[in-house]
PDB file of N, CA and C in Angstrom:
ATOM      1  N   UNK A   1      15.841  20.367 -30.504  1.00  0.00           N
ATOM      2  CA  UNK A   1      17.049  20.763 -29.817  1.00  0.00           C
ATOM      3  C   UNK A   1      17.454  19.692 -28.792  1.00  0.00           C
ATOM      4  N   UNK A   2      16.578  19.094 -27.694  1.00  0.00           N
ATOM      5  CA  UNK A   2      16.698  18.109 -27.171  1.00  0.00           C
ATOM      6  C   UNK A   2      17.051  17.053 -27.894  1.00  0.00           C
ATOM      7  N   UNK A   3      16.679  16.361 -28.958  1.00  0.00           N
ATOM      8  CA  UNK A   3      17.297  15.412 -29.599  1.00  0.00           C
ATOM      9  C   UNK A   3      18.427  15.200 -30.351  1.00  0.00           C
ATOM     10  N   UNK A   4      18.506  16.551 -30.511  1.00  0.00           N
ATOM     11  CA  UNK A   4      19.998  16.476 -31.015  1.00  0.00           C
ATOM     12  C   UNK A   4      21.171  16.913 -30.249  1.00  0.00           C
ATOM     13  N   UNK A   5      20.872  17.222 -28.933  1.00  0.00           N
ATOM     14  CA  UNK A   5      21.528  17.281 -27.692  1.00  0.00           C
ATOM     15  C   UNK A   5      21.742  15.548 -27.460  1.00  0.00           C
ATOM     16  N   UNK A   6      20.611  15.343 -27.227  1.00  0.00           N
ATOM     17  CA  UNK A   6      20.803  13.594 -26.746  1.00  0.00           C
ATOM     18  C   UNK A   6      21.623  12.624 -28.236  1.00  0.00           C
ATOM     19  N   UNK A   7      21.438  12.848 -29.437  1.00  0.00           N
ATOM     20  CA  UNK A   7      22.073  12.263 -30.474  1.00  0.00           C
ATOM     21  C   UNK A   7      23.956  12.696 -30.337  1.00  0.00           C
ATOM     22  N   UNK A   8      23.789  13.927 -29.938  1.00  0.00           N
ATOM     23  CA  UNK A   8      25.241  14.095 -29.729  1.00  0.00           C
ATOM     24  C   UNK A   8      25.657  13.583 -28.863  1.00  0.00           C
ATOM     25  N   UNK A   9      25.773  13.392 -28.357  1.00  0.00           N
ATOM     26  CA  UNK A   9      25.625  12.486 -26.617  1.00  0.00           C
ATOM     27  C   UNK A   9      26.030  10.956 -26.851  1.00  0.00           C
ATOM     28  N   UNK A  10      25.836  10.848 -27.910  1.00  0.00           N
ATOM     29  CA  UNK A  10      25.798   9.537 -28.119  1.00  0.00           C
ATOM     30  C   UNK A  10      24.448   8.374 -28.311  1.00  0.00           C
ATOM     31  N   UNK A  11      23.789   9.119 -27.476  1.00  0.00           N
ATOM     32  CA  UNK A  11      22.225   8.483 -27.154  1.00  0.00           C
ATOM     33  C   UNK A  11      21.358   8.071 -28.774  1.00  0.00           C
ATOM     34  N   UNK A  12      20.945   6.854 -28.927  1.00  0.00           N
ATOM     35  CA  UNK A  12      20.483   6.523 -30.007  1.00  0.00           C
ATOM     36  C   UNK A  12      19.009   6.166 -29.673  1.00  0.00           C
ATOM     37  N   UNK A  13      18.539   5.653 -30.843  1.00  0.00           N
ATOM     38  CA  UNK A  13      16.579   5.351 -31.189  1.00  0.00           C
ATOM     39  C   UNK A  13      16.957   3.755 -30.474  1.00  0.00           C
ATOM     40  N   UNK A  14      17.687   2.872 -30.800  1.00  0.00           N
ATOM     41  CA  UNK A  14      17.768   1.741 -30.162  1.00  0.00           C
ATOM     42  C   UNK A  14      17.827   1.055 -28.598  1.00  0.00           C
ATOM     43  N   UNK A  15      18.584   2.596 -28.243  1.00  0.00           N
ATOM     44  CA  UNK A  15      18.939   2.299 -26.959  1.00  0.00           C
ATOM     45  C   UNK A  15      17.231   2.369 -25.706  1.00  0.00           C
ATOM     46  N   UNK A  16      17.147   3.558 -26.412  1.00  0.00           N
ATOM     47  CA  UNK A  16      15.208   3.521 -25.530  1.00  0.00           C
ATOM     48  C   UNK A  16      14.323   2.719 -26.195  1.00  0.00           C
ATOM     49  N   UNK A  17      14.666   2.218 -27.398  1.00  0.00           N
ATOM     50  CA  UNK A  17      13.602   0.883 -27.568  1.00  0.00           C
ATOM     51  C   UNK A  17      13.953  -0.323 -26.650  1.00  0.00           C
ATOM     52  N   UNK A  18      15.005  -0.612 -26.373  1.00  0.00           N
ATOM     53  CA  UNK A  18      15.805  -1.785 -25.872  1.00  0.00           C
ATOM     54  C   UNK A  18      14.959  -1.202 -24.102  1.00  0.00           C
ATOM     55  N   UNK A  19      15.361  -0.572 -24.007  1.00  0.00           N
ATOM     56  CA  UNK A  19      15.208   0.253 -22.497  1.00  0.00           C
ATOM     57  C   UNK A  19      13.292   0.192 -22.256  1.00  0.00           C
ATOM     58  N   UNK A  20      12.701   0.466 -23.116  1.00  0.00           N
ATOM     59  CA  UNK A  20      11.538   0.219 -22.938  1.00  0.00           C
ATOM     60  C   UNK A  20      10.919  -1.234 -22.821  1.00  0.00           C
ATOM     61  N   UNK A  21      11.161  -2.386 -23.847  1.00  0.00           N
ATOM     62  CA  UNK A  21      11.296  -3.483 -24.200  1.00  0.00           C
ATOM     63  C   UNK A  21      11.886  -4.471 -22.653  1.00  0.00           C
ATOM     64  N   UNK A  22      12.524  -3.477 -21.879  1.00  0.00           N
ATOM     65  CA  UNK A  22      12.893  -4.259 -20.551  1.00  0.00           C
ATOM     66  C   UNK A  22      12.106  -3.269 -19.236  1.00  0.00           C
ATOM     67  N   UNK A  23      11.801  -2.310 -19.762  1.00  0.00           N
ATOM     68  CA  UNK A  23      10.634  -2.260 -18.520  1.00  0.00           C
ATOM     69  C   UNK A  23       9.781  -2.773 -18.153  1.00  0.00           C
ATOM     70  N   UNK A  24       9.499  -3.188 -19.408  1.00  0.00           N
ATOM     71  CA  UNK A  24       8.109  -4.417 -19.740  1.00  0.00           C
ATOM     72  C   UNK A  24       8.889  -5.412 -18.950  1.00  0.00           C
ATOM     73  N   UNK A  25       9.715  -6.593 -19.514  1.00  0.00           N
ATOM     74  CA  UNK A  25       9.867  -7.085 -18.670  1.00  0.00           C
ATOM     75  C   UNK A  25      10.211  -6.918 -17.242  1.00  0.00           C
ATOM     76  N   UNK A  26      10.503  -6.252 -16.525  1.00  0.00           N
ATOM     77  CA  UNK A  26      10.849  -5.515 -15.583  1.00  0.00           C
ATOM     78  C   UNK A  26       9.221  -5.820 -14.908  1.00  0.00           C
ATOM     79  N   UNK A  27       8.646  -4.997 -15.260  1.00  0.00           N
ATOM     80  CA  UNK A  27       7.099  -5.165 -14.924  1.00  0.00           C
ATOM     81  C   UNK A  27       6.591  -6.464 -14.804  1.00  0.00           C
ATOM     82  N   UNK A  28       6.937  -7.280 -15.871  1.00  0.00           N
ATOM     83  CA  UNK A  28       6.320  -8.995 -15.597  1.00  0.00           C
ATOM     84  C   UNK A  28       7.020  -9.395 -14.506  1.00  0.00           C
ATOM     85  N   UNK A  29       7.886  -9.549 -14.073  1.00  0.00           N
ATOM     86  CA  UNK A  29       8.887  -9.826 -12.959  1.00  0.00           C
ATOM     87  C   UNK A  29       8.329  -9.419 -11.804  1.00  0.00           C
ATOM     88  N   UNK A  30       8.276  -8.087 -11.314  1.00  0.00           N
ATOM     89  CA  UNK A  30       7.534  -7.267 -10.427  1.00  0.00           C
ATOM     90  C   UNK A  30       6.079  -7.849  -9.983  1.00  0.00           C
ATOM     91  N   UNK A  31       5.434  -8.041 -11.356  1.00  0.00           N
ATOM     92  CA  UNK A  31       3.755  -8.654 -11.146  1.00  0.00           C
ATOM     93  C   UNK A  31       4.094  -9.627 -10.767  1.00  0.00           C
ATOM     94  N   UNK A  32       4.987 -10.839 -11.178  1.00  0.00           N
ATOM     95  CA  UNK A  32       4.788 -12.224 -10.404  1.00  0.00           C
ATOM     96  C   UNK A  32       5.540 -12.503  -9.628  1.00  0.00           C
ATOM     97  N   UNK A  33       6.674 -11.463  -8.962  1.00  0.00           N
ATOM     98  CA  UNK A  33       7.229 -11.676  -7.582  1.00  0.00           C
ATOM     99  C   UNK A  33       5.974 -10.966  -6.690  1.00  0.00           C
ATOM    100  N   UNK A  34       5.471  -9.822  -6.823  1.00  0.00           N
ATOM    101  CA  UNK A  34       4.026  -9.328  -6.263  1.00  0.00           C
ATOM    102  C   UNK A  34       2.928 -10.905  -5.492  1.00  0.00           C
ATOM    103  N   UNK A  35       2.839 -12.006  -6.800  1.00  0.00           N
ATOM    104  CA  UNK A  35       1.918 -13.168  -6.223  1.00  0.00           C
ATOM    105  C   UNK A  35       2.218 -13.345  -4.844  1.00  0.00           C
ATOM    106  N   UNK A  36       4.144 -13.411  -4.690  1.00  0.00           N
ATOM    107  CA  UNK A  36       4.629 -14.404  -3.889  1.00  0.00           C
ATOM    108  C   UNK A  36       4.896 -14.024  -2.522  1.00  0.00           C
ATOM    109  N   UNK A  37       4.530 -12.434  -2.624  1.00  0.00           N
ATOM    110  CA  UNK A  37       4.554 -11.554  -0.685  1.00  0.00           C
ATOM    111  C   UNK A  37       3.480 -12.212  -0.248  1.00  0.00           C
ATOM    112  N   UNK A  38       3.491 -11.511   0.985  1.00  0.00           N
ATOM    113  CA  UNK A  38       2.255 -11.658   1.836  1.00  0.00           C
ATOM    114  C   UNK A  38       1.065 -10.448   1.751  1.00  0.00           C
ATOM    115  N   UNK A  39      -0.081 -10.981   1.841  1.00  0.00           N
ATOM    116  CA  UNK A  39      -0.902 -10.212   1.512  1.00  0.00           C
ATOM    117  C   UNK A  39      -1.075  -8.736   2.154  1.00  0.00           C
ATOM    118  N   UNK A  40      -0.523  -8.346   2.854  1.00  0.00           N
ATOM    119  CA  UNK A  40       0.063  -7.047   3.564  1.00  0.00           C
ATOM    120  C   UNK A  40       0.845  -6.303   2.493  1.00  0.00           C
ATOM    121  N   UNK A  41       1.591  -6.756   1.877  1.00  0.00           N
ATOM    122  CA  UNK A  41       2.862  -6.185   0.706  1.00  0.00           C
ATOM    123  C   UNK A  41       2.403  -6.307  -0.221  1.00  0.00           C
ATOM    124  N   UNK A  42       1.012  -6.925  -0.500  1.00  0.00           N
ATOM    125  CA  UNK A  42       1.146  -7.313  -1.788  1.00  0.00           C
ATOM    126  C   UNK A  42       0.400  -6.074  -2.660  1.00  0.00           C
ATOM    127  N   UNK A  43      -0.321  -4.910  -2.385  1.00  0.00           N
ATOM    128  CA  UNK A  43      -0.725  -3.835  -2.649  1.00  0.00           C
ATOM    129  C   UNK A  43       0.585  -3.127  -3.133  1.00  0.00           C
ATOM    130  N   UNK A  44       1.837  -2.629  -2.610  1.00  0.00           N
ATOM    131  CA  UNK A  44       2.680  -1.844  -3.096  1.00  0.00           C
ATOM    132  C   UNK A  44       3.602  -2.669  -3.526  1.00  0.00           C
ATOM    133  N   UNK A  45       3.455  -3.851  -4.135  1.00  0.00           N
ATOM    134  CA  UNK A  45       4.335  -4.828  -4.641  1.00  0.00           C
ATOM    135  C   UNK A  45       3.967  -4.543  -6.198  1.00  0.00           C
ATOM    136  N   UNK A  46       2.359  -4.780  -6.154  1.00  0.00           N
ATOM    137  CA  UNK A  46       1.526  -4.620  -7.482  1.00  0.00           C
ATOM    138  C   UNK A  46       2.130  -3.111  -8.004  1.00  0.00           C
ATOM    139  N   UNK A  47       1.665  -2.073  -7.041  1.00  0.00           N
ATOM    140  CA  UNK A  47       2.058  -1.015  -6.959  1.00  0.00           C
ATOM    141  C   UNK A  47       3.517  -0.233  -8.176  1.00  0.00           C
ATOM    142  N   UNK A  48       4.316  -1.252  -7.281  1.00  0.00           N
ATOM    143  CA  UNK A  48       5.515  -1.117  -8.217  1.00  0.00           C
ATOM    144  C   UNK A  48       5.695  -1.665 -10.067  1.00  0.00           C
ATOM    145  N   UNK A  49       4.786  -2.811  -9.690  1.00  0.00           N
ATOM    146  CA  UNK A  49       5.129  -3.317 -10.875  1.00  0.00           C
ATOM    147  C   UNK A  49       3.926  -2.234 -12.215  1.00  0.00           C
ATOM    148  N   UNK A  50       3.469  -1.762 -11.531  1.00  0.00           N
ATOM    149  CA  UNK A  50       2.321  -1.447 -12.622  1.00  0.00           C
ATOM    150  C   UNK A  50       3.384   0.046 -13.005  1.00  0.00           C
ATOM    151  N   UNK A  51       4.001   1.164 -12.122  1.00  0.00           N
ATOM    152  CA  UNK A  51       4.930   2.147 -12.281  1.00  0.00           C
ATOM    153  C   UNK A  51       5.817   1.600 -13.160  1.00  0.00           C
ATOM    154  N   UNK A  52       6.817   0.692 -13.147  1.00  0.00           N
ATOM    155  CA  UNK A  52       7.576   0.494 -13.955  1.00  0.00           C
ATOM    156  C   UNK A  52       6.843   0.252 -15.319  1.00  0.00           C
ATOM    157  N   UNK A  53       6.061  -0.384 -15.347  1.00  0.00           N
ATOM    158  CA  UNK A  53       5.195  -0.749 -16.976  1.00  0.00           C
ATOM    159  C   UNK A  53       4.757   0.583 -17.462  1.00  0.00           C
ATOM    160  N   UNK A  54       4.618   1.542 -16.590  1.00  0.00           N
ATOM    161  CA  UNK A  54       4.341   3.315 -17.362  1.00  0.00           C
ATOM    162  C   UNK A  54       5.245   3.726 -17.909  1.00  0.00           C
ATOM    163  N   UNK A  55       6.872   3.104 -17.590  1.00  0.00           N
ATOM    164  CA  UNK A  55       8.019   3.829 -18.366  1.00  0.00           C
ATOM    165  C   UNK A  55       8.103   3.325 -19.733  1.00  0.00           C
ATOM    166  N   UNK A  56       7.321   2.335 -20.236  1.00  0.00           N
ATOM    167  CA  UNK A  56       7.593   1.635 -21.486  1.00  0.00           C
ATOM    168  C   UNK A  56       7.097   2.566 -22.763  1.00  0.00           C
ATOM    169  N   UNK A  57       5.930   3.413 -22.605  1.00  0.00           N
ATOM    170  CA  UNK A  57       5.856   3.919 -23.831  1.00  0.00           C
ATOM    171  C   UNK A  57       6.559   5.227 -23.918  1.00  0.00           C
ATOM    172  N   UNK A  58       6.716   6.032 -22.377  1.00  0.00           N
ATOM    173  CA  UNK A  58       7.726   7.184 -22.417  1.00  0.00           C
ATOM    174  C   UNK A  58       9.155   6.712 -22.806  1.00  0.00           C
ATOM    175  N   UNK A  59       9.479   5.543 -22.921  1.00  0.00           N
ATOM    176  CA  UNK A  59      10.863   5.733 -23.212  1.00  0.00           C
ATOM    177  C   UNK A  59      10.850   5.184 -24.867  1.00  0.00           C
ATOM    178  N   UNK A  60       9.803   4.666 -25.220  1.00  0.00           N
ATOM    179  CA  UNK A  60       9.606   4.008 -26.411  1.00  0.00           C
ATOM    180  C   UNK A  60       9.380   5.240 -27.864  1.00  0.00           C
ATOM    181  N   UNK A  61       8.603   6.499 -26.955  1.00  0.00           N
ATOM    182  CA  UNK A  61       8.273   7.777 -27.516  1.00  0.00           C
ATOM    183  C   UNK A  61       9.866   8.487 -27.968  1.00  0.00           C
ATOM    184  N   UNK A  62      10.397   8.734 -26.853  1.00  0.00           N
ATOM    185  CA  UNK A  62      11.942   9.136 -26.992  1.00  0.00           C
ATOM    186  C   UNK A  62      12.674   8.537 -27.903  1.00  0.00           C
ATOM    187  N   UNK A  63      12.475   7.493 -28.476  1.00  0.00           N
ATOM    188  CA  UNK A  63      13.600   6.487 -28.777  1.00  0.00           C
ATOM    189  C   UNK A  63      12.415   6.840 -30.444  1.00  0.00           C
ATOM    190  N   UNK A  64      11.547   6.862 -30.872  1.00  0.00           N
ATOM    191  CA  UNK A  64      11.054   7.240 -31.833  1.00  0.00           C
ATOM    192  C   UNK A  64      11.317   8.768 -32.297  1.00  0.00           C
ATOM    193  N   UNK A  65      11.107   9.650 -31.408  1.00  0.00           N
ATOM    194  CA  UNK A  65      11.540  11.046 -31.768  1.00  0.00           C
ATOM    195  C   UNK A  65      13.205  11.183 -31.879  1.00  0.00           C
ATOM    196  N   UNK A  66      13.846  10.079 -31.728  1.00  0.00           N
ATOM    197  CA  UNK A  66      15.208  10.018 -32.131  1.00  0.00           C
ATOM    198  C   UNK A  66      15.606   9.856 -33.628  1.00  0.00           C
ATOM    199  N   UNK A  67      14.838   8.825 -34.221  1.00  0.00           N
ATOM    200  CA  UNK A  67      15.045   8.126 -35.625  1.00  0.00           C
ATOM    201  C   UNK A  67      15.115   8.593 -36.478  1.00  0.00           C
ATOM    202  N   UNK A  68      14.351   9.749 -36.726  1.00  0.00           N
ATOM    203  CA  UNK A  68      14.856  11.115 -37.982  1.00  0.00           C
ATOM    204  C   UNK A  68      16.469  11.170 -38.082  1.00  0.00           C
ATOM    205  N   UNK A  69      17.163  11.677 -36.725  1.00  0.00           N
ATOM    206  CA  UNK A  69      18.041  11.940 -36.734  1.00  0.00           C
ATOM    207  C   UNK A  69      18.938  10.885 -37.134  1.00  0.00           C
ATOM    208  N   UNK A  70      19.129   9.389 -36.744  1.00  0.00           N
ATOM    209  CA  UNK A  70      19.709   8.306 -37.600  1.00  0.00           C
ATOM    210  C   UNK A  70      19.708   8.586 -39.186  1.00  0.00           C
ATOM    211  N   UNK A  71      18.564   8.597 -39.917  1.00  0.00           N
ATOM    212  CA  UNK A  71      18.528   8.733 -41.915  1.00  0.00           C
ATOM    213  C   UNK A  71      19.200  10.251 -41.653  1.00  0.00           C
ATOM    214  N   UNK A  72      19.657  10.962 -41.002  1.00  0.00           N
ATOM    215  CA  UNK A  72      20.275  12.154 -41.782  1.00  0.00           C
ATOM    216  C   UNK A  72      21.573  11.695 -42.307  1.00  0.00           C
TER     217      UNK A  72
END
């Protein structure tokens, strides 16, 4: 029901692969601006970057439980 709420919507399998695919990067970015604080920041710098890298397979999951609905 959710997915075909979100398919009507417009929302496709590509769009959360793409979306996942840049959290990741998102995350590499995060980890090596993290090197460049000061060692005071650099705990919730890491912090951040490791959170964003958790959204990659939840949005990667979504974007798979979409794809049925594309072959109909």
């Amino acid at each position: 029901m959710i997915t075909k709420t979100m398919h009507d919507r417009g929302l496709r399998d590509w769009h959360f692969h793409a979306m996942s695919l840049g959290s990741i990067v998102l995350c590499i970015g995060l980890w090596m601006r993290a090197k460049t604080v000061d060692q005071d920041e650099r705990g919730n710098a890491e912090r951040r970057a490791l959170f964003a890298g958790l959204w990659a397979p939840t949005l990667w999951q979504i974007g798979t439980s979409l794809e049925p609905r594309r072959r109909r």
